[in-house]
Protein backbone atom coordinates (compact mmCIF):
# COMPACT_ATOMS: atom_id res chain seq x y z
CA UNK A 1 19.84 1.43 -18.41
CA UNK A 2 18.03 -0.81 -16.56
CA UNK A 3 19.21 -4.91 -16.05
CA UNK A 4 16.92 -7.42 -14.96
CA UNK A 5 17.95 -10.56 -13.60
CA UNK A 6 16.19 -13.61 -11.85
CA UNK A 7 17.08 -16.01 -9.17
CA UNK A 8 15.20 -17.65 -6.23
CA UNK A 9 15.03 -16.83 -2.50
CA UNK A 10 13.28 -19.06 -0.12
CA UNK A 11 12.67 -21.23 -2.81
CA UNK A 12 10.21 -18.68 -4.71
CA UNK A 13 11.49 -16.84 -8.31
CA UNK A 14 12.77 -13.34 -7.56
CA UNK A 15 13.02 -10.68 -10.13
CA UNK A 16 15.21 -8.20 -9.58
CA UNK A 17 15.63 -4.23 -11.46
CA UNK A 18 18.49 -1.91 -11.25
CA UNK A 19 19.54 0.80 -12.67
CA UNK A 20 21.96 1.89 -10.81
CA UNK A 21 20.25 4.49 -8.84
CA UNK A 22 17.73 2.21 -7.13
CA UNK A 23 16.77 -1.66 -7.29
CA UNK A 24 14.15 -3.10 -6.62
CA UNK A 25 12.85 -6.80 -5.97
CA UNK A 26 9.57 -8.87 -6.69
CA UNK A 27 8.15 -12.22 -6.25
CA UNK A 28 5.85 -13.19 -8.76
CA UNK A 29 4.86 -16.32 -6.69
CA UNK A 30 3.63 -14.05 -3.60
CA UNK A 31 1.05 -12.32 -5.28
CA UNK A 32 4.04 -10.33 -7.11
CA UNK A 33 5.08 -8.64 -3.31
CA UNK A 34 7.87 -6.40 -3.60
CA UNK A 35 10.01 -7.05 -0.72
CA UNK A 36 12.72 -4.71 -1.65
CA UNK A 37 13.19 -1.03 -2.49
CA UNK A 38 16.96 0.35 -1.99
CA UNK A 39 18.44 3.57 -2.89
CA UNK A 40 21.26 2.63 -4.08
CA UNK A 41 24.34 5.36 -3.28
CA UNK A 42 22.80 4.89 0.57
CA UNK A 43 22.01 1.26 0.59
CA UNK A 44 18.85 2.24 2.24
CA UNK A 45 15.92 -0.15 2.37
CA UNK A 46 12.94 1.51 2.04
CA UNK A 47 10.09 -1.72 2.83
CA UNK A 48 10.14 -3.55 5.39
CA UNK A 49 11.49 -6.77 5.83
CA UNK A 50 10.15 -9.75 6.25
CA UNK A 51 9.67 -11.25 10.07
CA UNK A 52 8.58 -14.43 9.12
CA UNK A 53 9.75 -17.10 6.52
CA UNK A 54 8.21 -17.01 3.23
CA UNK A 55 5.21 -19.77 2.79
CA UNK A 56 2.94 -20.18 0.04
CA UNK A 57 -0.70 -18.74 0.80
CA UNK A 58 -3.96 -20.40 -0.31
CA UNK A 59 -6.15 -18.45 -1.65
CA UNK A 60 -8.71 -16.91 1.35
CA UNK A 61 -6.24 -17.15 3.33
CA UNK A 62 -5.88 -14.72 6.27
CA UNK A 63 -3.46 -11.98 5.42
CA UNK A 64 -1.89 -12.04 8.79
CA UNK A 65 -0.96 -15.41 8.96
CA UNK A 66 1.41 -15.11 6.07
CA UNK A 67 4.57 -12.19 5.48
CA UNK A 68 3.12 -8.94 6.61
CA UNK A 69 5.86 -7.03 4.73
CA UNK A 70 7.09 -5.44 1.37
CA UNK A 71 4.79 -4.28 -0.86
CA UNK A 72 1.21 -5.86 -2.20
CA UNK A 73 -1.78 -4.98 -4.39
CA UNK A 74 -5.21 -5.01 -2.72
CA UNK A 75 -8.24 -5.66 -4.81
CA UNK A 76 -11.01 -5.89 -5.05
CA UNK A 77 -11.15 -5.24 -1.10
CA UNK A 78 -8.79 -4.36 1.45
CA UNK A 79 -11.59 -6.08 4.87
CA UNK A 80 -12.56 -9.63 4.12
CA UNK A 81 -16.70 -8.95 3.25
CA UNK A 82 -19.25 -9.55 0.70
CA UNK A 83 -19.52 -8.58 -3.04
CA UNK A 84 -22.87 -7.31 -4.46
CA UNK A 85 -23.99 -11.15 -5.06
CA UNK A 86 -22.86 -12.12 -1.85
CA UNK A 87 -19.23 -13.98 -2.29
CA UNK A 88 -16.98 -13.55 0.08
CA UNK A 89 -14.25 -11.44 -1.08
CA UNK A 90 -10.85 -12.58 1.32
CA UNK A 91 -8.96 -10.39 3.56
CA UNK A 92 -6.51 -8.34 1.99
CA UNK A 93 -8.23 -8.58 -1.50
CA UNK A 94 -7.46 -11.54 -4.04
CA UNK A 95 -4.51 -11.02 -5.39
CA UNK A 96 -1.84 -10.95 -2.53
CA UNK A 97 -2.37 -14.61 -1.93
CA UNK A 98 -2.23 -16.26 -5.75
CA UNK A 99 0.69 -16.13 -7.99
CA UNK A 100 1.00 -14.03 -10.85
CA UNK A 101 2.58 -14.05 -14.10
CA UNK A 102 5.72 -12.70 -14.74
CA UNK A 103 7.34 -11.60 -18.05
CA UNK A 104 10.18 -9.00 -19.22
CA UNK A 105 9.75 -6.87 -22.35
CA UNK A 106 13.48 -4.91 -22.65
CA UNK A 107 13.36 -2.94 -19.19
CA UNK A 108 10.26 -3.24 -18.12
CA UNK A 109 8.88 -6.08 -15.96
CA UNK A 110 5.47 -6.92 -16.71
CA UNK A 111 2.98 -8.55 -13.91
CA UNK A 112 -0.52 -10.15 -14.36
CA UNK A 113 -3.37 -12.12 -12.29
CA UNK A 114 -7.06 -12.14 -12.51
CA UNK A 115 -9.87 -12.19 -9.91
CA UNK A 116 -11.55 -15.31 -8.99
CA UNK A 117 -15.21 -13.92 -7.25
CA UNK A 118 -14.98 -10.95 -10.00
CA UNK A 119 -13.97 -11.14 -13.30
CA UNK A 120 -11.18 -8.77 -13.97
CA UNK A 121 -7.46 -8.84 -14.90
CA UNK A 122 -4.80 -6.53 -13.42
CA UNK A 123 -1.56 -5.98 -15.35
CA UNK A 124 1.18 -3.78 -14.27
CA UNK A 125 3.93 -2.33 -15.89
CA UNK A 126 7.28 -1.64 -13.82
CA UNK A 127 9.94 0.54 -15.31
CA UNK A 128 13.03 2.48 -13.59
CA UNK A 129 13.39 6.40 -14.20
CA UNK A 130 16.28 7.46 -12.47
CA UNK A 131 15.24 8.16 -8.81
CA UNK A 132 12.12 6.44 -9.89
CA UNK A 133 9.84 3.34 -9.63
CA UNK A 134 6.96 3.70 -12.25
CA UNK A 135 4.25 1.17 -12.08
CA UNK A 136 1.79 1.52 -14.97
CA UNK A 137 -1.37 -0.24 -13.70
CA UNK A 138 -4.22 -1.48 -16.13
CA UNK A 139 -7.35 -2.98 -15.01
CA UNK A 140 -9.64 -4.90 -17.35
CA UNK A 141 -13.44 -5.78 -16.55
CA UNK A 142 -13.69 -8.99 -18.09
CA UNK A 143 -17.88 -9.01 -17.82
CA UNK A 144 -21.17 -8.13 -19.34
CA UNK A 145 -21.64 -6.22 -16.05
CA UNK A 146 -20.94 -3.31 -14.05
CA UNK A 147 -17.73 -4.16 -11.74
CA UNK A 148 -17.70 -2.41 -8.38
CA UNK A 149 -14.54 -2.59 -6.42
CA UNK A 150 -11.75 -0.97 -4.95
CA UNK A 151 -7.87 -1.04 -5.33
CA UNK A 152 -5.21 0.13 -2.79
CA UNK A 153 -1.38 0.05 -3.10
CA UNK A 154 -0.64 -2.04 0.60
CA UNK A 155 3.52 -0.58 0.71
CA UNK A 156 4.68 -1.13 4.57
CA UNK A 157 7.49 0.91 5.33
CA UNK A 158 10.55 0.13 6.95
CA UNK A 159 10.29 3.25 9.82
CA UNK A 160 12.08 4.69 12.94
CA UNK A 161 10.73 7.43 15.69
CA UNK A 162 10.54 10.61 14.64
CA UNK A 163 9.80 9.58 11.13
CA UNK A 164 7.34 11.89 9.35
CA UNK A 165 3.90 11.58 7.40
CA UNK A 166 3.38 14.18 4.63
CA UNK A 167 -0.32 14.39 3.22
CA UNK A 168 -1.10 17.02 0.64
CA UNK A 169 -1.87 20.58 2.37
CA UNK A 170 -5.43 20.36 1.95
CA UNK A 171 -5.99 17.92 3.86
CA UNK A 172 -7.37 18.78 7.66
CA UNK A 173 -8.98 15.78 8.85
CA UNK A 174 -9.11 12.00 8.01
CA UNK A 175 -11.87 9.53 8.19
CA UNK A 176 -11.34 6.76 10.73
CA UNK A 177 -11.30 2.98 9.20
CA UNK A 178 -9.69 2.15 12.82
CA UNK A 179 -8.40 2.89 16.08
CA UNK A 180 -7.41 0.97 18.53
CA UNK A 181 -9.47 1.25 22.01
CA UNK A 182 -11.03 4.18 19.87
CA UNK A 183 -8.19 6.39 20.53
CA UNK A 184 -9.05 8.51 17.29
CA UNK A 185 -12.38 7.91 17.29
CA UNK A 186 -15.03 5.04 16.09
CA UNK A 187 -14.96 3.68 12.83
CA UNK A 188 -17.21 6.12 10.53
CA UNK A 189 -15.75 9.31 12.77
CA UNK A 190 -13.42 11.81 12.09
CA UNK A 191 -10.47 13.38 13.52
CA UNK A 192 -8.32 16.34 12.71
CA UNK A 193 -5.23 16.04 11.09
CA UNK A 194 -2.04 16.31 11.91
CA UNK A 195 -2.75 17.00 15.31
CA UNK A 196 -6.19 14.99 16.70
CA UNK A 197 -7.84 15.11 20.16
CA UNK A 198 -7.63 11.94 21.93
CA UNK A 199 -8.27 11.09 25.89
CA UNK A 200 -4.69 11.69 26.35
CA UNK A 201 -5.17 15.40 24.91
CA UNK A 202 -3.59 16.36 21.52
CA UNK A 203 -1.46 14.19 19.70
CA UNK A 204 0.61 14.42 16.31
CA UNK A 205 -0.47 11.98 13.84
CA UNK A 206 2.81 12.76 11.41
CA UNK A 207 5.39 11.59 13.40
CA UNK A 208 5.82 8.63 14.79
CA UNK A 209 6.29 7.52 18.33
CA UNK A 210 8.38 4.43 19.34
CA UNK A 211 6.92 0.89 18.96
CA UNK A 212 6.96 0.87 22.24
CA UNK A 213 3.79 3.35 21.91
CA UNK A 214 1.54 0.26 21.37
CA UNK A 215 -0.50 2.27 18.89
CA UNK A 216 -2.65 0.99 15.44
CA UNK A 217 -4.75 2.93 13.34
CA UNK A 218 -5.85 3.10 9.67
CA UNK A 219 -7.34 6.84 8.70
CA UNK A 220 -8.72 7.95 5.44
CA UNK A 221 -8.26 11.22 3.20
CA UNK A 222 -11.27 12.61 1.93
CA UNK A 223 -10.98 13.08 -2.50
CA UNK A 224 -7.67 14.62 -3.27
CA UNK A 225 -6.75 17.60 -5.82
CA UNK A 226 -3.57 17.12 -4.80
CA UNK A 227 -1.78 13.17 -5.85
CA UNK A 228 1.03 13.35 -3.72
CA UNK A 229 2.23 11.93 -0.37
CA UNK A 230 5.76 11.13 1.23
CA UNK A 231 7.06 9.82 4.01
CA UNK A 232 10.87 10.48 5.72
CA UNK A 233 13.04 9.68 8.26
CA UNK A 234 15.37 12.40 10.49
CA UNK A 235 18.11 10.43 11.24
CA UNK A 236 19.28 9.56 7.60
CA UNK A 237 17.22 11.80 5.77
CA UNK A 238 16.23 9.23 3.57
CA UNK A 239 12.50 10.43 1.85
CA UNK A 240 9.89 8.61 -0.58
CA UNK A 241 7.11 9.94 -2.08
CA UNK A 242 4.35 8.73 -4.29
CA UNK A 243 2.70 10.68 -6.68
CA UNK A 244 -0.82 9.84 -8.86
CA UNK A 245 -3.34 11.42 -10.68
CA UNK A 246 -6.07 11.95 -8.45
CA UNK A 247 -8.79 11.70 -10.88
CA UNK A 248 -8.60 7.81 -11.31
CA UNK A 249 -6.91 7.56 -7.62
CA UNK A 250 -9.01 10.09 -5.49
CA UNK A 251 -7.95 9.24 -1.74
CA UNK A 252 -4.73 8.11 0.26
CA UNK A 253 -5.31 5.47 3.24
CA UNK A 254 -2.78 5.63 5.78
CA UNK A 255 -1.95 2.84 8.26
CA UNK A 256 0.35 3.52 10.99
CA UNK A 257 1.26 0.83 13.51
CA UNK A 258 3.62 1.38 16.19
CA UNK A 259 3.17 -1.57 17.97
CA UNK A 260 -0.11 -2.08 18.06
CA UNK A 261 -1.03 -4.79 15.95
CA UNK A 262 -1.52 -7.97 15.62
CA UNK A 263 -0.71 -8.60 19.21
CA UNK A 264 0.46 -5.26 21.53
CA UNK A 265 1.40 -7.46 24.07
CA UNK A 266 3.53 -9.45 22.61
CA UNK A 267 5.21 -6.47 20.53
CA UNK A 268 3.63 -5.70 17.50
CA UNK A 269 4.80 -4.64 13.99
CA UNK A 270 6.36 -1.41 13.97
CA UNK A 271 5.71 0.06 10.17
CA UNK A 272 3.89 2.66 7.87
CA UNK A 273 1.64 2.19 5.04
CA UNK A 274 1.21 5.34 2.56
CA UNK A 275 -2.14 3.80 0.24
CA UNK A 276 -2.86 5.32 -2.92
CA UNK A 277 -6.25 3.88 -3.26
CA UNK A 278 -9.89 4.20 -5.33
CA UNK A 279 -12.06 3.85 -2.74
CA UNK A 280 -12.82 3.94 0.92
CA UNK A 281 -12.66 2.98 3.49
CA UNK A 282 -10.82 -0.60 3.21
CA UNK A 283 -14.51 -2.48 2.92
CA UNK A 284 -15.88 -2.68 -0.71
CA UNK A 285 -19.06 -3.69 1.06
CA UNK A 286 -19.07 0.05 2.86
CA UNK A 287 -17.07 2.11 0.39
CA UNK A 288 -20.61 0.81 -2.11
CA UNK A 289 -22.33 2.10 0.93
CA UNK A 290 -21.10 5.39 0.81
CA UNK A 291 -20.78 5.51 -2.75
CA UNK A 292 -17.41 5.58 -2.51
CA UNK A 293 -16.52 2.21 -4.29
CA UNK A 294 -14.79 2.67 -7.78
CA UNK A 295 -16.44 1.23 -10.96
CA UNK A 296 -15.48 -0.49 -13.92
CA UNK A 297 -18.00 -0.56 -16.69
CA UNK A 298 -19.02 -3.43 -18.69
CA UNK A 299 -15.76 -4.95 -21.05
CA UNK A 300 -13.85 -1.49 -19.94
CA UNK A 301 -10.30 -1.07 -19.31
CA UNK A 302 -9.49 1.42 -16.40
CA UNK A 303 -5.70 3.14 -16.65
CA UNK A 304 -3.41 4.43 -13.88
CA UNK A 305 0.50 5.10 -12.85
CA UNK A 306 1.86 5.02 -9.40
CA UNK A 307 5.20 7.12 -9.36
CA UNK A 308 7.48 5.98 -6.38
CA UNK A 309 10.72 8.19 -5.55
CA UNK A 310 13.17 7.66 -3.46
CA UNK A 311 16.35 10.27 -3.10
CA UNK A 312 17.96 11.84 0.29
CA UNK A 313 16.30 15.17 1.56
CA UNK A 314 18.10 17.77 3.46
CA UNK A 315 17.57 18.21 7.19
CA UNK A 316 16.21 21.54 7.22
CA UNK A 317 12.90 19.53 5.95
CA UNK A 318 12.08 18.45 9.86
CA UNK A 319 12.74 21.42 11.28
């Protein structure tokens, strides 16, 4: 069974699910951010936290400025740039920096917004299965037109060193988005994966060094047959994974900053960001490039599930 209560943090509504195996926590204000994701028996917080108070965005602005934590929904961009008519789509997407509507139907949590430079609506479903968060995502194209865009889940991880990345097999090498001083490469490049050539020889991409490292960069999979990614840490063993169906959600963007951004000398944020996504790389202006933007047809409804799990893995996983 799953209980749903609300009360307010910062002064902002908070919704919060639990089901006794994991809770988790949104606010519908902040562009429906969930800032919390706790395995329960552990007490083990999964996002991370926020480093800043909580402030109201406007809409366009900067993503930085604001709570660089939890959990957001990018769309119809992830890089500030230009739609097909030439409106400028804001940093981060649309929908991070408006507030959404909020409503509970039994155990479920249902969330909803709609674009502003496109006309779409994006309603997700939340539900609790056991060990798992289920978001049920549906995406409506509200225009006589064809809708190019992209989406990408935007989690940030709360991570230590030694934590480790887990793409799907197949994967051997990663499209660069960004690297900082072009240690992987240019944007447009590619790199091996796990282990890349850089001017300091080879280096593991999976696990992470200390924030001390001063590292950024944001990598790309090619398309997936394979929905599935995790990420876990070594010294609790704590693991989550996120599993889709890679025929509606065909790549993973991965974002790992150990100190790198958005200021390396001043001691950057130290986090992880597994991205489920339908396009690449984070410009829709490039992904149409490339043709690989995702499109919604005119009046059509597009259908997807993000599966989040959290549980506690054995140590013989690292090894």
């Amino acid at each position: 069974m799953t209980v749903i209560t609300e009360d307010a943090v910062g002064g902002f509504r908070r919704v919060t699910m639990d089901n006794r195996t994991v809770r988790v926590r949104f606010l519908p204000e902040l562009g429906a951010k969930m800032t919390s994701l706790v395995r329960i028996a552990s007490g083990h917080e999964f996002l991370l936290q926020p480093q800043r108070p909580l402030r109201r965005p406007k809409y366009g602005d900067p993503f930085e400025a604001f709570d660089t934590s939890g959990f957001d929904e990018c769309l119809p961009t992830v890089s500030a740039c230009r739609d097909p008519s030439g409106q400028l789509l804001p940093d981060h997407g649309e929908l991070w920096s408006v507030p959404w509507h909020a409503r509970v139907s039994g155990e479920r949590l249902h969330l909803s917004a709609s674009g502003r430079v496109l006309p779409y609506h994006l309603t997700k479903a939340i539900r609790l299965e056991s060990q798992d968060v289920v978001i049920d995502y549906e995406l409506v194209n509200d225009s006589d037109s064809d809708m190019k865009f992209l989406w990408s889940a935007h989690p940030l991880l709360a991570v230590d060193p030694g934590s480790r990345i887990v793409l799907p097999a197949e994967v051997k090498e990663v499209l660069i988005n960004y690297s900082l001083h072009d240690r992987l490469g240019k944007f447009g490049n590619r790199c091996r994966w796990p282990v890349a050539g850089t001017h300091r020889g080879s280096e593991r991409l999976d696990i992470l060094a200390p924030p001390t490292a001063g590292l950024a960069d944001k990598v790309f999979t090619a398309r997936l047959t394979d929905g599935s990614c995790s990420f876990a840490k070594p010294s609790s063993g704590e693991s989550i994974s996120f599993r889709f169906d890679p025929m509606k959600v065909p790549y993973i963007g991965l974002w790992t900053c150990q100190g790198g951004w958005p200021d390396p000398a001043r001691g950057g944020h130290y986090t992880v960001a597994l991205e489920p996504c339908s396009g690449r790389p984070d410009s829709l202006c490039e992904a149409i490039t490339r043709g690989e933007n995702d499109l919604l047809r005119p009046r059509a409804t597009k259908n997807w599930t993000l599966r989040l799990r959290v549980q506690q893995i054995a140590q013989q996983w690292f090894c």
